[in-house]
N, C-alpha and C. Protein backbone atom coordinates (compact mmCIF):
# COMPACT_ATOMS: atom_id res chain seq x y z
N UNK A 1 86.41 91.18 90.40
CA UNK A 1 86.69 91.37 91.82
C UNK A 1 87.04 90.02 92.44
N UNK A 2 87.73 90.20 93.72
CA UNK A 2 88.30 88.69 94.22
C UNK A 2 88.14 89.21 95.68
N UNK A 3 87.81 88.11 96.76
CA UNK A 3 87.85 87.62 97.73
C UNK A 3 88.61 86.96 98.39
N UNK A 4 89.16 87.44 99.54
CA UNK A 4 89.93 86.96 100.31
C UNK A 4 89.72 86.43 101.32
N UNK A 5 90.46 85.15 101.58
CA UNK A 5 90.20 84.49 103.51
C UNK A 5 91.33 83.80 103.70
N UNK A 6 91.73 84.26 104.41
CA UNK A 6 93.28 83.63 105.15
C UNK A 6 92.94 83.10 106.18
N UNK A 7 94.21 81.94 106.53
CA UNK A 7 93.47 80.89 107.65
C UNK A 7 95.05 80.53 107.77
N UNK A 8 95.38 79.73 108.78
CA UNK A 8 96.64 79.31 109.22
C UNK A 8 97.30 79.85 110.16
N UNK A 9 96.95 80.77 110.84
CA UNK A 9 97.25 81.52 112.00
C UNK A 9 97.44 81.26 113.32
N UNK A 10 98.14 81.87 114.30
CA UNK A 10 98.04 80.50 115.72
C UNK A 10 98.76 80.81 116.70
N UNK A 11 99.26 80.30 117.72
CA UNK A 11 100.47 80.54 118.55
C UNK A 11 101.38 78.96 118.28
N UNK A 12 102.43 79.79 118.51
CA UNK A 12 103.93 78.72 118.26
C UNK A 12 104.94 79.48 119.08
N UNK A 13 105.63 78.68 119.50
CA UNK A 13 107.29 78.92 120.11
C UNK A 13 108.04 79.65 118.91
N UNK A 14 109.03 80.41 119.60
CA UNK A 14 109.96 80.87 118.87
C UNK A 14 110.87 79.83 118.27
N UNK A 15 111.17 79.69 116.91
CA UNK A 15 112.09 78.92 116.42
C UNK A 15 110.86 78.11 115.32
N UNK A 16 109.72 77.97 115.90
CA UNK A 16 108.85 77.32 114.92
C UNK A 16 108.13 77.66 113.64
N UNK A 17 107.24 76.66 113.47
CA UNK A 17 107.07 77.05 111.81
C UNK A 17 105.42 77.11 111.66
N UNK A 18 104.94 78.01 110.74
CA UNK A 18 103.07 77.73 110.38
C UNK A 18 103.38 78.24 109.07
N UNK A 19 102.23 77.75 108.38
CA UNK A 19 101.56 78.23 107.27
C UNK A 19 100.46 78.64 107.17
N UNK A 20 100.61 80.08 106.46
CA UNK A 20 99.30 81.04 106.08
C UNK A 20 98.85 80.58 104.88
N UNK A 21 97.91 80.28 104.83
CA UNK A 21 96.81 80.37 103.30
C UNK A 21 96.27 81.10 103.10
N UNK A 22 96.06 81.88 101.70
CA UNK A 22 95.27 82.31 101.31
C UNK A 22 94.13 81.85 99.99
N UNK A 23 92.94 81.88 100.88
CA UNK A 23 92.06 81.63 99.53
C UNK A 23 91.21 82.24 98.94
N UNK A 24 90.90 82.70 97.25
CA UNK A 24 90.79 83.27 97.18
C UNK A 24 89.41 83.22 96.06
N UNK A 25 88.33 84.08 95.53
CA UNK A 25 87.24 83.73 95.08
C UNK A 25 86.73 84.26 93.97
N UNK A 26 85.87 84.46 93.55
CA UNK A 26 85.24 85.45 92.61
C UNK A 26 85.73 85.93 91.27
N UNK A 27 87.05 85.64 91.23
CA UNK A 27 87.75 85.83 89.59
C UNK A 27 88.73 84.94 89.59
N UNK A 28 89.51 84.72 88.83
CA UNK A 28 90.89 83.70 88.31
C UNK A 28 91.42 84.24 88.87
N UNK A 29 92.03 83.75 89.78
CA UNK A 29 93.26 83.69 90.86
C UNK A 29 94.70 83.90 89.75
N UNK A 30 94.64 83.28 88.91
CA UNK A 30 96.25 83.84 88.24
C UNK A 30 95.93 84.66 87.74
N UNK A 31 95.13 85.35 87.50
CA UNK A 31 95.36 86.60 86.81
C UNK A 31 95.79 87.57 87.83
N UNK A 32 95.93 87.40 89.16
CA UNK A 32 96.12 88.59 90.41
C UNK A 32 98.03 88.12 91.30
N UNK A 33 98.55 89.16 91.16
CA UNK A 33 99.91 89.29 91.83
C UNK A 33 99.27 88.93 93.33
N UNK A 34 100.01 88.54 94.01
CA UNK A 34 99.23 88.39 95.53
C UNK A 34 100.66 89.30 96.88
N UNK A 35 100.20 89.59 97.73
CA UNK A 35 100.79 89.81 98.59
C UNK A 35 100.98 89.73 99.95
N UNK A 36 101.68 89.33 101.13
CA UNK A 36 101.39 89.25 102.09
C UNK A 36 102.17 90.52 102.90
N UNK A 37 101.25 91.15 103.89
CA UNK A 37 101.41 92.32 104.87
C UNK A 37 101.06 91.47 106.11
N UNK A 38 102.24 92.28 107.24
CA UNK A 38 101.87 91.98 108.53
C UNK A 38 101.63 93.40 109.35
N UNK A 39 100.71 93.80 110.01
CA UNK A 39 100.68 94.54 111.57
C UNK A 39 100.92 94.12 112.72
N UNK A 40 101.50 94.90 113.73
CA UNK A 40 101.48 94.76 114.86
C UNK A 40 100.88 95.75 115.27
N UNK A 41 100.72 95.70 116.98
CA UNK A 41 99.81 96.63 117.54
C UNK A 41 100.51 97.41 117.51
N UNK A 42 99.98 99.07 117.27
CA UNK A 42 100.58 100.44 117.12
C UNK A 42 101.73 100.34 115.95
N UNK A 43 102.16 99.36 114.97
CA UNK A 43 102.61 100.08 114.14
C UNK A 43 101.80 99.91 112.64
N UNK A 44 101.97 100.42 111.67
CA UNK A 44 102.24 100.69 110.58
C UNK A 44 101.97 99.01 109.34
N UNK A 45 101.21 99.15 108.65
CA UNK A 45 100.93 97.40 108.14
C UNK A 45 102.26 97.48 106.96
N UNK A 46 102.75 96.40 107.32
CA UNK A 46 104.26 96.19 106.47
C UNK A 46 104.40 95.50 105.58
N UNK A 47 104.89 95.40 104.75
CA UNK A 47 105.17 94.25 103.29
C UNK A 47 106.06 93.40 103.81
N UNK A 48 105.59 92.08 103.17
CA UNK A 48 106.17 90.88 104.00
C UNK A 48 106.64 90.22 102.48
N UNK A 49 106.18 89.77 102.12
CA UNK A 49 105.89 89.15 100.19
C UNK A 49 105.70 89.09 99.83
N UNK A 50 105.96 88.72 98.25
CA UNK A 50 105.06 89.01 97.25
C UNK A 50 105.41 88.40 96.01
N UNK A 51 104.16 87.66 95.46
CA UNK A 51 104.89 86.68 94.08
C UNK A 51 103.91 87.51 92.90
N UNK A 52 104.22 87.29 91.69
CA UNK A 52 103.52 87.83 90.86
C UNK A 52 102.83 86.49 90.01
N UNK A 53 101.85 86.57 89.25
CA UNK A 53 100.67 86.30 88.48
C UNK A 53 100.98 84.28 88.51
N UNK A 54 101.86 84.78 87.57
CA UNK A 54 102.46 83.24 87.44
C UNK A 54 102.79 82.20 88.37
N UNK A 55 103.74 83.10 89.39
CA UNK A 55 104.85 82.36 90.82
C UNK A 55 105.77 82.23 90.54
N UNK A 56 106.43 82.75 89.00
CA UNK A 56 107.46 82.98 88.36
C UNK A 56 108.51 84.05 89.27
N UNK A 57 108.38 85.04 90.01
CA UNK A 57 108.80 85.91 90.23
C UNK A 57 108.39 86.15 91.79
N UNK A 58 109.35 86.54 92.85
CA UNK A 58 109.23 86.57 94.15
C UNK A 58 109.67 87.16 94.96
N UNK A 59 109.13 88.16 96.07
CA UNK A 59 109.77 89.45 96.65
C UNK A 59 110.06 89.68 97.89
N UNK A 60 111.09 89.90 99.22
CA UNK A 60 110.63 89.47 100.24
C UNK A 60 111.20 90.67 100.69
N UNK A 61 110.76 90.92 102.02
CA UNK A 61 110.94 92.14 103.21
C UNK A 61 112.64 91.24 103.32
N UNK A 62 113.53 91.99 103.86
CA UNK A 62 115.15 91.74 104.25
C UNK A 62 114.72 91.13 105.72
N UNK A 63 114.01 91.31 106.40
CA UNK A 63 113.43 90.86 107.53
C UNK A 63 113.20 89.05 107.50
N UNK A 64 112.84 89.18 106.53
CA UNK A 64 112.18 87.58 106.40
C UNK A 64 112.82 86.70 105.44
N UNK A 65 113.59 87.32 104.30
CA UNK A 65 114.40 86.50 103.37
C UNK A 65 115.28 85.62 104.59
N UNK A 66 114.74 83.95 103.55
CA UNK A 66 115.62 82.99 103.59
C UNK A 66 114.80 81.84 104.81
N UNK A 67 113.86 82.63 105.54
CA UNK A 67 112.79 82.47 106.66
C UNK A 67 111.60 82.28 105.91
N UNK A 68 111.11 82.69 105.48
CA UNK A 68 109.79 83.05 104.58
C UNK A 68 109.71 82.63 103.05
N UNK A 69 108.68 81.31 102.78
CA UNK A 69 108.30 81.50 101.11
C UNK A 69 107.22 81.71 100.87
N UNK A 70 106.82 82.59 99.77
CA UNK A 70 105.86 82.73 99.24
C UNK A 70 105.51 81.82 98.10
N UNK A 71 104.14 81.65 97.83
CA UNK A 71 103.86 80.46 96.62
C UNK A 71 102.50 80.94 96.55
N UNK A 72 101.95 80.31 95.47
CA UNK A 72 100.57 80.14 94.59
C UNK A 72 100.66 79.05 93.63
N UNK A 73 99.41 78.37 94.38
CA UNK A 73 98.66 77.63 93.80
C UNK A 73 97.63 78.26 92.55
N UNK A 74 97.60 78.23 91.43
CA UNK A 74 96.48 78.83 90.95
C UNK A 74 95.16 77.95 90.36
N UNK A 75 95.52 76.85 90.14
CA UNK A 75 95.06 75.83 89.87
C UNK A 75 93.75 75.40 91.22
N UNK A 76 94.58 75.71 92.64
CA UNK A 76 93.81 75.65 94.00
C UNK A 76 93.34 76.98 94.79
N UNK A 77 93.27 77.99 93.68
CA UNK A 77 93.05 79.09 93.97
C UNK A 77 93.67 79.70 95.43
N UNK A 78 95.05 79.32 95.85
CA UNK A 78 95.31 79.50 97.04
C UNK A 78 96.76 79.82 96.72
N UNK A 79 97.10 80.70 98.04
CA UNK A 79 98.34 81.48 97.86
C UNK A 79 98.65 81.28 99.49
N UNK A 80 100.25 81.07 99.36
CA UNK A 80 100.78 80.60 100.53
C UNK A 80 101.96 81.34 101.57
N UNK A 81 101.90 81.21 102.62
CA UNK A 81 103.50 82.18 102.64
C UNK A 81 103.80 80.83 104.05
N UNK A 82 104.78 80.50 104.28
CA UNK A 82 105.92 79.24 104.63
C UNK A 82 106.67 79.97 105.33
N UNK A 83 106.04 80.09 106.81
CA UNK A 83 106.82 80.78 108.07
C UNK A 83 107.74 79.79 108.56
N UNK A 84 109.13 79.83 108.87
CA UNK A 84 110.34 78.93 109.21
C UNK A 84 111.26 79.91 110.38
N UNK A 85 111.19 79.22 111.26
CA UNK A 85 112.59 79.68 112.17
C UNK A 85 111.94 81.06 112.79
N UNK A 86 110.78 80.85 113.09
CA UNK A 86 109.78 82.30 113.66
C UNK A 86 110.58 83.08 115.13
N UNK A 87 110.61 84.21 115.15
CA UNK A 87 111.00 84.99 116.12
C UNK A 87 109.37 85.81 116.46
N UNK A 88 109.95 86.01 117.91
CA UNK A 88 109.12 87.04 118.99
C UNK A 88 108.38 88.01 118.28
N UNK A 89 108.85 88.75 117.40
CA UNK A 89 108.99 90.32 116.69
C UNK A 89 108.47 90.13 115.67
N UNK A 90 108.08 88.87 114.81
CA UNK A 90 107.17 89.02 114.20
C UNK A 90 105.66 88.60 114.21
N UNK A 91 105.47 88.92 115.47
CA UNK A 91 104.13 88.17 116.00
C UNK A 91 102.92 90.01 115.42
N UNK A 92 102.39 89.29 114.77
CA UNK A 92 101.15 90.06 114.05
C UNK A 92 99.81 89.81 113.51
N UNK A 93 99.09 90.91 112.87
CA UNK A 93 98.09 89.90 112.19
C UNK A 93 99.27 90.05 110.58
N UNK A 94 98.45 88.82 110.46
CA UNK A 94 99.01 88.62 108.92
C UNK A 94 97.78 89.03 107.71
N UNK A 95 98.01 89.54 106.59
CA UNK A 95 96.62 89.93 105.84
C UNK A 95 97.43 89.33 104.19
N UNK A 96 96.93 88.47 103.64
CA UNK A 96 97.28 88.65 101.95
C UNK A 96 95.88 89.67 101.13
N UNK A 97 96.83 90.08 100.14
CA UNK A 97 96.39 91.07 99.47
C UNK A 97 96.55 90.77 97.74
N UNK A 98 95.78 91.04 97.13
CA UNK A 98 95.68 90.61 95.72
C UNK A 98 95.49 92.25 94.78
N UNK A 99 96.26 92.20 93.94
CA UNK A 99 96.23 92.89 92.63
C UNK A 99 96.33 92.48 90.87
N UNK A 100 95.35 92.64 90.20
CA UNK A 100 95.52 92.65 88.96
C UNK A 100 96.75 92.74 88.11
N UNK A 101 97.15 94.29 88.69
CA UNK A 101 98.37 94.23 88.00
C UNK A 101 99.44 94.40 88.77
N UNK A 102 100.87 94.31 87.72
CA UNK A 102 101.72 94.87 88.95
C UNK A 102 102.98 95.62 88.02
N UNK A 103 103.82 96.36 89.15
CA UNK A 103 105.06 96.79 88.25
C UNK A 103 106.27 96.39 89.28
N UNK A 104 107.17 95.93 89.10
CA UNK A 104 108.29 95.55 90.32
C UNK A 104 108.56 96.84 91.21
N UNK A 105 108.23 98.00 90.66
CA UNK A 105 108.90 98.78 91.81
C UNK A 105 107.94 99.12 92.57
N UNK A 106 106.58 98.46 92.97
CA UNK A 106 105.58 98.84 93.32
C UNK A 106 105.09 97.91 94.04
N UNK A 107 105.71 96.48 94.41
CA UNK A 107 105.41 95.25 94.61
C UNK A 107 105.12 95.46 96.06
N UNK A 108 106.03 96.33 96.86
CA UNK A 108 106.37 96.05 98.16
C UNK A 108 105.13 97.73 99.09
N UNK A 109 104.68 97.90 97.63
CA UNK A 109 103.67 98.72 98.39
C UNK A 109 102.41 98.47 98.61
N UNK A 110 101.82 98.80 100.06
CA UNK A 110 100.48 97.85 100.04
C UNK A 110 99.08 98.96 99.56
N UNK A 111 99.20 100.07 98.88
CA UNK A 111 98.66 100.98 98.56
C UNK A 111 98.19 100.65 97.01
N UNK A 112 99.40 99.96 96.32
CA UNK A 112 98.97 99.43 94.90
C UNK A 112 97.78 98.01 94.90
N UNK A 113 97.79 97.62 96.44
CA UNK A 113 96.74 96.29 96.09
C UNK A 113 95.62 96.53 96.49
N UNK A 114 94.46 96.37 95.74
CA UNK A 114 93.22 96.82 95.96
C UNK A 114 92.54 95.85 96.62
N UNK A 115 92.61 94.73 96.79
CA UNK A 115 91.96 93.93 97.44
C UNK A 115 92.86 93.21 98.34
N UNK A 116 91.95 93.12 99.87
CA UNK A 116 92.53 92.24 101.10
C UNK A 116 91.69 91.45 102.12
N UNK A 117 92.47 90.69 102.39
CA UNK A 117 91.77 89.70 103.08
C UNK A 117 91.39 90.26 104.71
N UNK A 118 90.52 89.41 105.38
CA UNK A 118 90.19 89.90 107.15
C UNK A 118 91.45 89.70 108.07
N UNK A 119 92.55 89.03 107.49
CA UNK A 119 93.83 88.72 108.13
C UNK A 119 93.55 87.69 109.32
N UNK A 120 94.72 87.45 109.19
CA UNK A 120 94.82 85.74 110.63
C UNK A 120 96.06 86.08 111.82
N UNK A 121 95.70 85.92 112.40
CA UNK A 121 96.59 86.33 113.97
C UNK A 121 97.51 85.05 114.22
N UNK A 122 99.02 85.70 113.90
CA UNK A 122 100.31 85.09 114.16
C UNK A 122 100.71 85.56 115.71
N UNK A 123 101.42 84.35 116.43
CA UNK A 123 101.55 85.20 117.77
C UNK A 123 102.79 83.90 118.04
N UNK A 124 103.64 84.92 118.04
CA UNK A 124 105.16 83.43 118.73
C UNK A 124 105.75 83.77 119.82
N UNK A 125 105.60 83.25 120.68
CA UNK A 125 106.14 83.05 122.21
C UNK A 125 107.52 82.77 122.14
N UNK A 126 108.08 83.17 123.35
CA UNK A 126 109.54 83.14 123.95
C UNK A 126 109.58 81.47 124.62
């Protein structure tokens, strides 16, 4: 089993940049695909990214490609996602999520990850 705590969360202007961490506990961190989901109020928790075991391999919402990297540290038991060029609309909580295993066509679902973090509150102003 693994543990999650995300931290990096905040208010920023539109156009700006933060980083989410995730850290993570209780088992080997490379052995787990990681993922990051965002909510907003009243909707639906969404797939944001997602790297698999290694950091070899990397998945992003069309929303956020080219804006957004995902990374892992495994060595620092920490997993990252690299907010750039932030808009209004994606102001949420942010949650990373960890799974054992994974299959690519399954990456972007947050139903396959069994474990998640308490999430960190992103909020970007006009």
């Amino acid at each position: 089993q693994v543990q999650l705590v995300e931290s990096g969360g905040g208010l920023v202007q539109a156009g700006g940049s933060l980083r989410l961490s995730c850290v993570a506990s209780g088992r080997t961190f490379s052995s787990y695909a990681m993922g990051w989901f965002r909510q907003a109020p009243g909707k639906e928790r969404e797939f944001v990214a997602a790297i698999i075991q290694s950091g070899g391999s990397t998945f992003y919402a069309d929303s956020v490609k080219g804006r957004f990297t995902i990374s892992k540290d495994n060595a620092k038991n920490t997993g990252y996602l690299q907010m750039n060029s932030l808009k209004v609309e994606v102001t949420a909580v942010y949650y990373c999520a960890a799974r054992p295993s994974y299959t690519i066509a399954t990456m972007t679902s947050r139903v396959h990850y069994g474990y998640w973090g308490q999430g960190t509150q992103v909020t970007v102003s006009s």
